[in-house]
C-alpha atoms as a PDB file:
ATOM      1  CA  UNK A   1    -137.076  51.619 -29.570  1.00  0.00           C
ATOM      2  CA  UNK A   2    -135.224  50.777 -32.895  1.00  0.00           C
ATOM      3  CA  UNK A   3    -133.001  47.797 -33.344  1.00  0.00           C
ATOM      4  CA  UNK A   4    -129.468  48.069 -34.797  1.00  0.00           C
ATOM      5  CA  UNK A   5    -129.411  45.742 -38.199  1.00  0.00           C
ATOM      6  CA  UNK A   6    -126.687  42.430 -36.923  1.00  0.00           C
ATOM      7  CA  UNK A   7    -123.007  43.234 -37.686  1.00  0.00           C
ATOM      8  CA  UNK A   8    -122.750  39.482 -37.990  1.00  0.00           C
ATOM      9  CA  UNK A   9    -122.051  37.946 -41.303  1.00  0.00           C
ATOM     10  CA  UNK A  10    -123.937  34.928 -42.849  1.00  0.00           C
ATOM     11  CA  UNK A  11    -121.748  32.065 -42.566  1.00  0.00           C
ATOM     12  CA  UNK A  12    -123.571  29.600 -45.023  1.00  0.00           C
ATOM     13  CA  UNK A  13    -122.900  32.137 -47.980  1.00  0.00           C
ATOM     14  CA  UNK A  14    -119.440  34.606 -48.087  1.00  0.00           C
ATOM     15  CA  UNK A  15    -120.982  37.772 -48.325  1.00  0.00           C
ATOM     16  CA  UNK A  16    -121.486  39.212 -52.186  1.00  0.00           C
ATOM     17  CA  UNK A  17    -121.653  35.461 -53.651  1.00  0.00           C
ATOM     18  CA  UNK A  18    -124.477  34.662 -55.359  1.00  0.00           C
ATOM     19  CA  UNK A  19    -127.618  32.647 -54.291  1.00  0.00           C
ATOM     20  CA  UNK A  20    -127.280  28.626 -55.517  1.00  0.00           C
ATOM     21  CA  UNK A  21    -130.119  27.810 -57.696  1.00  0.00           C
ATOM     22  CA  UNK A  22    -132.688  25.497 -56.081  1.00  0.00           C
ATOM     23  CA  UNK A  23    -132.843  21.767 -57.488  1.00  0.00           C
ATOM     24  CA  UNK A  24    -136.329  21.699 -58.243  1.00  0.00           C
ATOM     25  CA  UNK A  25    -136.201  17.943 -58.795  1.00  0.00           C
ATOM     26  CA  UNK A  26    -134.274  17.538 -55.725  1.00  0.00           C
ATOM     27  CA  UNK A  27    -137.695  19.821 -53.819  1.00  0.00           C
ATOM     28  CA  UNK A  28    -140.404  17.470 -55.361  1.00  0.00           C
ATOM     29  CA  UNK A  29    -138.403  14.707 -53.905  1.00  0.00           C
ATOM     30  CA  UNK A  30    -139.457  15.786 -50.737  1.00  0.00           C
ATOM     31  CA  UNK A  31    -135.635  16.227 -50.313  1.00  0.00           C
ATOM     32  CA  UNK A  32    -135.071  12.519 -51.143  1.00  0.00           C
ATOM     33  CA  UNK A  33    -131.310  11.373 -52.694  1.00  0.00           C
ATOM     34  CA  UNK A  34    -130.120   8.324 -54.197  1.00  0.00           C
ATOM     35  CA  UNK A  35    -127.329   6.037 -52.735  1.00  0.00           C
ATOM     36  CA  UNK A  36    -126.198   2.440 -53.663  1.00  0.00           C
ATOM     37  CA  UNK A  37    -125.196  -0.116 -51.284  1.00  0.00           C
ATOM     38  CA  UNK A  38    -121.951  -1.922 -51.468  1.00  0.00           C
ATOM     39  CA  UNK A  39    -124.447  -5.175 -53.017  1.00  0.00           C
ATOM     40  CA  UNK A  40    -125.092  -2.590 -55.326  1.00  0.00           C
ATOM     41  CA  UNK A  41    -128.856  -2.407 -54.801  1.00  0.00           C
ATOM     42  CA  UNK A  42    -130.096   1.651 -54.810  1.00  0.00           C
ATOM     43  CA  UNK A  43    -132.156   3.093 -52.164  1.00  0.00           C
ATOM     44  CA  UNK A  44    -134.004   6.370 -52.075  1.00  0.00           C
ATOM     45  CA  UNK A  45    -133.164   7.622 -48.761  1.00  0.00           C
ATOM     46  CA  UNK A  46    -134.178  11.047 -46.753  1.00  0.00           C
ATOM     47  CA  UNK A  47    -133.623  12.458 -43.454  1.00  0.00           C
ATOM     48  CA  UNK A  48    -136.342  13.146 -41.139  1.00  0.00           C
ATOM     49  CA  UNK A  49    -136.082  15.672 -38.365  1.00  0.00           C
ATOM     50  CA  UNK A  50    -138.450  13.340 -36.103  1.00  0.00           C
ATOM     51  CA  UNK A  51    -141.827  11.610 -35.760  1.00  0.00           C
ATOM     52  CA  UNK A  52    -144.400  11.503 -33.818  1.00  0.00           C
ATOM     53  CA  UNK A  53    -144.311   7.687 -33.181  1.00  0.00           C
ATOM     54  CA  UNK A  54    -141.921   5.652 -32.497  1.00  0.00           C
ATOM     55  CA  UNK A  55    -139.910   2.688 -35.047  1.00  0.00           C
ATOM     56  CA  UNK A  56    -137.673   0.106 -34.941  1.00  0.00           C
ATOM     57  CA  UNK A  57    -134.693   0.349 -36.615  1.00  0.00           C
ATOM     58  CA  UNK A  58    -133.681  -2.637 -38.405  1.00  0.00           C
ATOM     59  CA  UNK A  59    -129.614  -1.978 -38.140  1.00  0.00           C
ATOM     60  CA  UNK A  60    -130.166  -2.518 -34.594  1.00  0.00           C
ATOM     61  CA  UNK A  61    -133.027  -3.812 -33.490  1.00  0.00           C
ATOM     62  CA  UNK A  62    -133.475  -1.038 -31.097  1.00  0.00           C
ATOM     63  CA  UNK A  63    -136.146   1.673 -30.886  1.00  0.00           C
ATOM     64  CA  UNK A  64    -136.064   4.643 -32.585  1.00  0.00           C
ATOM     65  CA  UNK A  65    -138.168   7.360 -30.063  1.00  0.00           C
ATOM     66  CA  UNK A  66    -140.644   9.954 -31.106  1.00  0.00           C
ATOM     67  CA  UNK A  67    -138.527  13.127 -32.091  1.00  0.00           C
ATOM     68  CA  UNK A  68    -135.523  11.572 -32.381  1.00  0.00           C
ATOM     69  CA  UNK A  69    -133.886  12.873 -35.884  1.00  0.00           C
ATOM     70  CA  UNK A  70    -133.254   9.207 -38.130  1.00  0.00           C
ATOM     71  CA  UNK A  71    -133.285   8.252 -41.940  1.00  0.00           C
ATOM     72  CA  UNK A  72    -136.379   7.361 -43.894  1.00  0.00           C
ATOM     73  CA  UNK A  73    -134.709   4.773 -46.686  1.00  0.00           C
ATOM     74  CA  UNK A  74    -136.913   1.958 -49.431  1.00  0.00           C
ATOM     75  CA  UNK A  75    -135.804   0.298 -52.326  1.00  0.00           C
ATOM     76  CA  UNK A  76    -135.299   2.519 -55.556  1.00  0.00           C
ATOM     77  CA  UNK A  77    -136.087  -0.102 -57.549  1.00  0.00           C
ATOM     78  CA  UNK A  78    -139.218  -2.997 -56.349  1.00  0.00           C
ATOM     79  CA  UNK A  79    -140.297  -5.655 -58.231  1.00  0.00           C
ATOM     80  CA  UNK A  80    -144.053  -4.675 -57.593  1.00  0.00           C
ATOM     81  CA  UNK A  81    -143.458  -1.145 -58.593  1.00  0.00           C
ATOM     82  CA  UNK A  82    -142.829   2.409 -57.061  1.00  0.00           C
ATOM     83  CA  UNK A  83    -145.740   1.928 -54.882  1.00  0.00           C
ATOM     84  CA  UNK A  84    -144.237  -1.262 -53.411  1.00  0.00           C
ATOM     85  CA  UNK A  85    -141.117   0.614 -52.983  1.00  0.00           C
ATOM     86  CA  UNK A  86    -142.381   3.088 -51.062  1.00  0.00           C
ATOM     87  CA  UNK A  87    -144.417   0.999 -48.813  1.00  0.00           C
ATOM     88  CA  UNK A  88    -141.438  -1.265 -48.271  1.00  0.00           C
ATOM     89  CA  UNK A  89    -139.622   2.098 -46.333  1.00  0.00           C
ATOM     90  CA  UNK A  90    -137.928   1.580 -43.309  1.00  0.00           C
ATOM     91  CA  UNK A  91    -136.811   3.763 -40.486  1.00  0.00           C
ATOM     92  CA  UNK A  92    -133.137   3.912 -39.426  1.00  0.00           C
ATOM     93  CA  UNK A  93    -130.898   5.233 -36.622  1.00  0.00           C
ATOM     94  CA  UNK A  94    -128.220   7.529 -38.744  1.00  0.00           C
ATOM     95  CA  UNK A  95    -125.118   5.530 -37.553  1.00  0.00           C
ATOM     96  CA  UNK A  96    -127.164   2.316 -38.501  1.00  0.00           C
ATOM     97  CA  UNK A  97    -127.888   3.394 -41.600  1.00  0.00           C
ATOM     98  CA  UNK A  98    -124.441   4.252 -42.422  1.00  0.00           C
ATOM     99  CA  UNK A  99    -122.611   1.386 -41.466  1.00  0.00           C
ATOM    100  CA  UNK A 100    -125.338  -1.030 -42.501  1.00  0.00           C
ATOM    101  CA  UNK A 101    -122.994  -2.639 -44.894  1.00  0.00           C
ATOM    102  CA  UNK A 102    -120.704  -3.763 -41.781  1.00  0.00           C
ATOM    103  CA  UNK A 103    -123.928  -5.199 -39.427  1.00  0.00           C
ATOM    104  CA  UNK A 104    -124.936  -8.706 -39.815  1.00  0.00           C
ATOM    105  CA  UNK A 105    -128.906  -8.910 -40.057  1.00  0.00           C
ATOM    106  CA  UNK A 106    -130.795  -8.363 -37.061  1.00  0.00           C
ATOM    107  CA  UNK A 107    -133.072 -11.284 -35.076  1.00  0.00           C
ATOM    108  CA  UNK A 108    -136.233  -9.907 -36.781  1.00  0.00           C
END
């Protein structure tokens, strides 16, 4: 049994275009980007796909469940240092996380 080769085109790429280089900074990131707040404070933020335990979200207050795809996001910048920074991440719903600048702070 032989399979016919997909007539289908790739969609993410016009066919004959060249490949985009890879950001190797961006890949030792882990993926990570940069964004400032409208305080103007910068966070390091990246996207998870899911987890395998649950957070709470501090946009909202609400729970974020196991597997459910949400932002990773910590200070760029800590006064204790990178390690600080990255120990002060916190897990947010996507819509939280972009609209955080419109949300008064949560009870907690």
């Amino acid at each position: 049994m032989r399979f016919m080769p997909s007539s289908r085109r790739s969609r993410r790429r016009p066919y004959g275009e060249a490949h985009q280089e890879l950001d190797v900074d961006w890949a030792r990131r882990g993926g990570a980007r940069s964004e400032s707040s409208s305080d103007g404070s910068e966070w390091t933020v990246r996207r998870v796909g899911g987890a395998d335990k649950a957070y709470r979200c501090p946009g909202c207050d609400q729970m974020i469940q196991p597997g459910t795809p949400h932002v990773v996001a910590w200070p760029a910048d800590h006064l204790f240092g990178a390690d600080a920074a990255l120990a002060a991440r916190r897990h947010w719903h996507q819509a939280c996380w972009q609209s955080r600048d419109n949300r008064r702070p949560t009870r907690r």
